[in-house]
Protein backbone atom coordinates (compact mmCIF):
# COMPACT_ATOMS: atom_id res chain seq x y z
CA UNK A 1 67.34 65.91 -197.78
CA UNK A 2 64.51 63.82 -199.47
CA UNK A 3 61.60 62.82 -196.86
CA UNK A 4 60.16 59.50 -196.54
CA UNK A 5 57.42 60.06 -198.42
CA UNK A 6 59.45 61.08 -201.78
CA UNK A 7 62.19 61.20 -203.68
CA UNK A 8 63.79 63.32 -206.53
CA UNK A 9 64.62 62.98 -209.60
CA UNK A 10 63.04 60.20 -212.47
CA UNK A 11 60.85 57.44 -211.03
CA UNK A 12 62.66 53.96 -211.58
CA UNK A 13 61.59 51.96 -214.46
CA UNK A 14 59.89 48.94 -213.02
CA UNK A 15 60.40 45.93 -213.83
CA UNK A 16 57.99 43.23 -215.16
CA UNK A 17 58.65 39.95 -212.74
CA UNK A 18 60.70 37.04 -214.98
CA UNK A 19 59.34 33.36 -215.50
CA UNK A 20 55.54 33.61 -216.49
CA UNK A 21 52.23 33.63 -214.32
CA UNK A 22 53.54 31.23 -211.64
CA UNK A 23 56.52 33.35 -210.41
CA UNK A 24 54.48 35.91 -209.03
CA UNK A 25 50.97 33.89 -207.89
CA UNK A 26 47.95 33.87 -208.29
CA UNK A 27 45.18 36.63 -210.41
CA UNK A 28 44.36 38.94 -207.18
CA UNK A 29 40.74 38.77 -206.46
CA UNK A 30 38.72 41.03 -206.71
CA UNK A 31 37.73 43.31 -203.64
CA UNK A 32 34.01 42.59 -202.77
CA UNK A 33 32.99 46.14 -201.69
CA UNK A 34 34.02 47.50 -205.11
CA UNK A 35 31.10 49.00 -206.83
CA UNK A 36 29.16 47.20 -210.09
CA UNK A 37 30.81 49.73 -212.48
CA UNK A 38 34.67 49.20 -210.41
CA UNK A 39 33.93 45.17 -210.64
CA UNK A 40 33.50 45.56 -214.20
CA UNK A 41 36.79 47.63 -214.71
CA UNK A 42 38.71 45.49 -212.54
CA UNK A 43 38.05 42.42 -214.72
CA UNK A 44 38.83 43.79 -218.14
CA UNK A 45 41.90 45.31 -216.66
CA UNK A 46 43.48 42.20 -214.33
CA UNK A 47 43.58 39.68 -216.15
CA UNK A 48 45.88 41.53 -218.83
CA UNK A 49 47.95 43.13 -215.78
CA UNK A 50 48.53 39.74 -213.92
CA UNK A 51 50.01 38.05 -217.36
CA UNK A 52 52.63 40.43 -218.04
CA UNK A 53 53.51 40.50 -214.74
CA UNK A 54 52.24 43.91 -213.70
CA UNK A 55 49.48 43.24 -211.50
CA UNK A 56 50.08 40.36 -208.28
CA UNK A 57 48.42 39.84 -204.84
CA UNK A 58 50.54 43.17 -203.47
CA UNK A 59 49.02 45.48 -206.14
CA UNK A 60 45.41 44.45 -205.00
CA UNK A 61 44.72 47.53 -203.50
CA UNK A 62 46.74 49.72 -206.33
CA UNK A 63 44.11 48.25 -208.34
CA UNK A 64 41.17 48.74 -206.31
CA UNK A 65 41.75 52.32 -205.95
CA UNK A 66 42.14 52.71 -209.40
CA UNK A 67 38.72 50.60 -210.05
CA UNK A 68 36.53 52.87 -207.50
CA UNK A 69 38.13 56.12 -208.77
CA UNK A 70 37.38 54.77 -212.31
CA UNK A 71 33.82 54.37 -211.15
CA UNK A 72 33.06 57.25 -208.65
CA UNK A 73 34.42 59.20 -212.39
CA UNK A 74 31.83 57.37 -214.39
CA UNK A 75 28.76 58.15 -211.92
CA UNK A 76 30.29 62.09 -212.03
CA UNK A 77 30.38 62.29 -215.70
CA UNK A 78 26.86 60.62 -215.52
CA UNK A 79 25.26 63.70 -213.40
CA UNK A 80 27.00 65.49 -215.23
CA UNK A 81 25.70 65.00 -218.47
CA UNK A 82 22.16 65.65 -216.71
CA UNK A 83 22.64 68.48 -214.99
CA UNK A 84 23.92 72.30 -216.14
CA UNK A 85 27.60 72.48 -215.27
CA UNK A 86 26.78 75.77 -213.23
CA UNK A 87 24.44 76.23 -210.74
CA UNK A 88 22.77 79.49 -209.29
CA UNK A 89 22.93 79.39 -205.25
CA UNK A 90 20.10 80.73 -203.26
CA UNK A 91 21.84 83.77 -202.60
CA UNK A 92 22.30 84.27 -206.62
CA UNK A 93 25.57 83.04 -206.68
CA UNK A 94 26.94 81.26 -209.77
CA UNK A 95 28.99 78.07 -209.07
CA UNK A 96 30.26 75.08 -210.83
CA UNK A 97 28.28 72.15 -210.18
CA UNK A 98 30.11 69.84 -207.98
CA UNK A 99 29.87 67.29 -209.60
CA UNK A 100 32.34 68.71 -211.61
CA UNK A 101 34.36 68.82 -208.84
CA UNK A 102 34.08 65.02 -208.26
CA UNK A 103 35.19 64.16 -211.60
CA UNK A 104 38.01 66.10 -212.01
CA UNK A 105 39.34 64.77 -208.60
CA UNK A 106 38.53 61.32 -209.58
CA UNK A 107 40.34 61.47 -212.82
CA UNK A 108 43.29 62.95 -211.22
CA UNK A 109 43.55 59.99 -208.75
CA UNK A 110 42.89 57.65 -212.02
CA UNK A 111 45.83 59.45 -213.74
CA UNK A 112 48.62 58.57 -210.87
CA UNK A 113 47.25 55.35 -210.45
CA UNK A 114 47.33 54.56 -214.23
CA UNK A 115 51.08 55.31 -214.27
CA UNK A 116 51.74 53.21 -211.28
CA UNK A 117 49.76 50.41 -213.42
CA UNK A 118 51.39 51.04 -216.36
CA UNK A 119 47.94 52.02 -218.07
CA UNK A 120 48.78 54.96 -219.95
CA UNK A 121 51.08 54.50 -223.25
CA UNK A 122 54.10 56.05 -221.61
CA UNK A 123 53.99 54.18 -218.08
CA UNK A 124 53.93 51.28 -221.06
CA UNK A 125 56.83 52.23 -222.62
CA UNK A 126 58.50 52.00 -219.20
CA UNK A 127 57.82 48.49 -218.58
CA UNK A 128 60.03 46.14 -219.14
CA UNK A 129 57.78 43.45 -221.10
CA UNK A 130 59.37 40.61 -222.64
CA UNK A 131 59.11 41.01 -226.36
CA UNK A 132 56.54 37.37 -226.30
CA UNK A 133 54.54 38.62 -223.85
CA UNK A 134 50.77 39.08 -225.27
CA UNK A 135 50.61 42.71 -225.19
CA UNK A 136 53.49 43.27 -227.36
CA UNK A 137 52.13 44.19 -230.62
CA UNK A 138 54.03 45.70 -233.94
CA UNK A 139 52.11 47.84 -235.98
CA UNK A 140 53.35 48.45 -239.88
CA UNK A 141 53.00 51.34 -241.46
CA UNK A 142 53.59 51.48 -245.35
CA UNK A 143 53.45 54.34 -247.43
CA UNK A 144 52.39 54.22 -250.33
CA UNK A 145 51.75 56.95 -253.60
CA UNK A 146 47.94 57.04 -254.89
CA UNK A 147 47.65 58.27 -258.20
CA UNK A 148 45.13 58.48 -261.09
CA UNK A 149 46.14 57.18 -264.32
CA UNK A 150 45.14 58.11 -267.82
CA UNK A 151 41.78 55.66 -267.92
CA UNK A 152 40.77 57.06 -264.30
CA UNK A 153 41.58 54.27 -262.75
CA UNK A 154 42.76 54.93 -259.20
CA UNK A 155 46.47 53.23 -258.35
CA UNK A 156 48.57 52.80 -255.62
CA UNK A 157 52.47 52.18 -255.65
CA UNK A 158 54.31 51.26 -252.64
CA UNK A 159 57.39 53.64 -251.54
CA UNK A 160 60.82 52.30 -251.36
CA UNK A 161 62.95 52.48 -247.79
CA UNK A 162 64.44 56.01 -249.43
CA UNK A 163 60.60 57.50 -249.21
CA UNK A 164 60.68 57.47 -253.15
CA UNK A 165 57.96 56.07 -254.67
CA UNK A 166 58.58 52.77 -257.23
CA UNK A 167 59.46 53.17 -261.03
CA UNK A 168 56.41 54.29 -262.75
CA UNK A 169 55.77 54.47 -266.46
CA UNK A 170 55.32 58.25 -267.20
CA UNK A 171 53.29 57.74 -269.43
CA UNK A 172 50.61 56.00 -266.44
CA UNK A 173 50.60 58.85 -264.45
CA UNK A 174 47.64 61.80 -264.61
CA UNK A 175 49.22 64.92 -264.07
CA UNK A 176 46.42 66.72 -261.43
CA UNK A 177 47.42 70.31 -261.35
CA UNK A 178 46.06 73.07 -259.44
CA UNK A 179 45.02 76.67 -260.13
């Protein structure tokens, strides 16, 4: 019997909301008792969010959560770059520092609330974007074979779709060998 607070198997893949900006309202605002660092992150992420569809009014506080967590992280990682990362008690004790403690917590709430966002490559990959939206972006990758040839000069030859590289003369190519 699943509970009311869960349920098994995959999460569903959500779906980004159909017919631009205006069919799901307007850019949340943001919460005013965020911190300075968790205003900062709310704005470089909501704006992005909000025009694929991701982010509207009832994700406010989805966001917000991840914003403070995002900041309480920053201040953690901040101490603890100035302080040792164990600490002898009074009682001679060894201990982590706790701020430790405080980031790792933090980044585990930034973690859940990253895949609720779709922040993380594979909550991405999830999404159902429309291929025009403004995030979609193809990346090309061509191969290509770098050679030397017999004046030095340094050459590059594309590869064909079989992965071979294009007809070179023979008599272009440096033969590098290795002993």
């Amino acid at each position: 019997m699943v509970g009311l607070m869960g349920r098994r198997g995959r999460k569903p893949i959500p779906k980004v909301i159909e017919g631009g900006t205006a069919a799901f309202g307007a850019l949340p605002r943001c919460p005013a008792h965020l911190t300075a660092v968790a205003r900062k992150e709310w704005r470089r992420l909501a704006s992005p969010l909000h025009s694929v569809g991701v982010l509207t009014v009832a994700d406010r506080a989805a966001l917000a959560v991840y914003c403070q967590a995002y900041s309480r992280w920053v201040e953690a990682e901040d101490k603890l770059a100035s302080t040792p990362m164990l600490l002898k008690t009074p009682s001679g004790y060894v201990q982590q520092s706790p701020w430790l403690s405080v980031a790792n917590k933090q980044m585990e709430l930034m973690a859940r609330y990253m895949g609720e966002l779709g922040l993380t490559p594979v909550a991405r990959a999830r999404l159902d974007i429309a291929q025009d939206s403004p995030t979609d972006q193809v990346t090309t990758i061509e191969f290509v074979t770098v050679y030397t040839d017999k004046e030095g000069n340094r050459c590059e030859r594309p590869l064909d779709h079989s992965g071979q590289a294009g007809s070179a003369d023979e008599s272009d190519v440096k033969t590098i060998s290795y002993e």
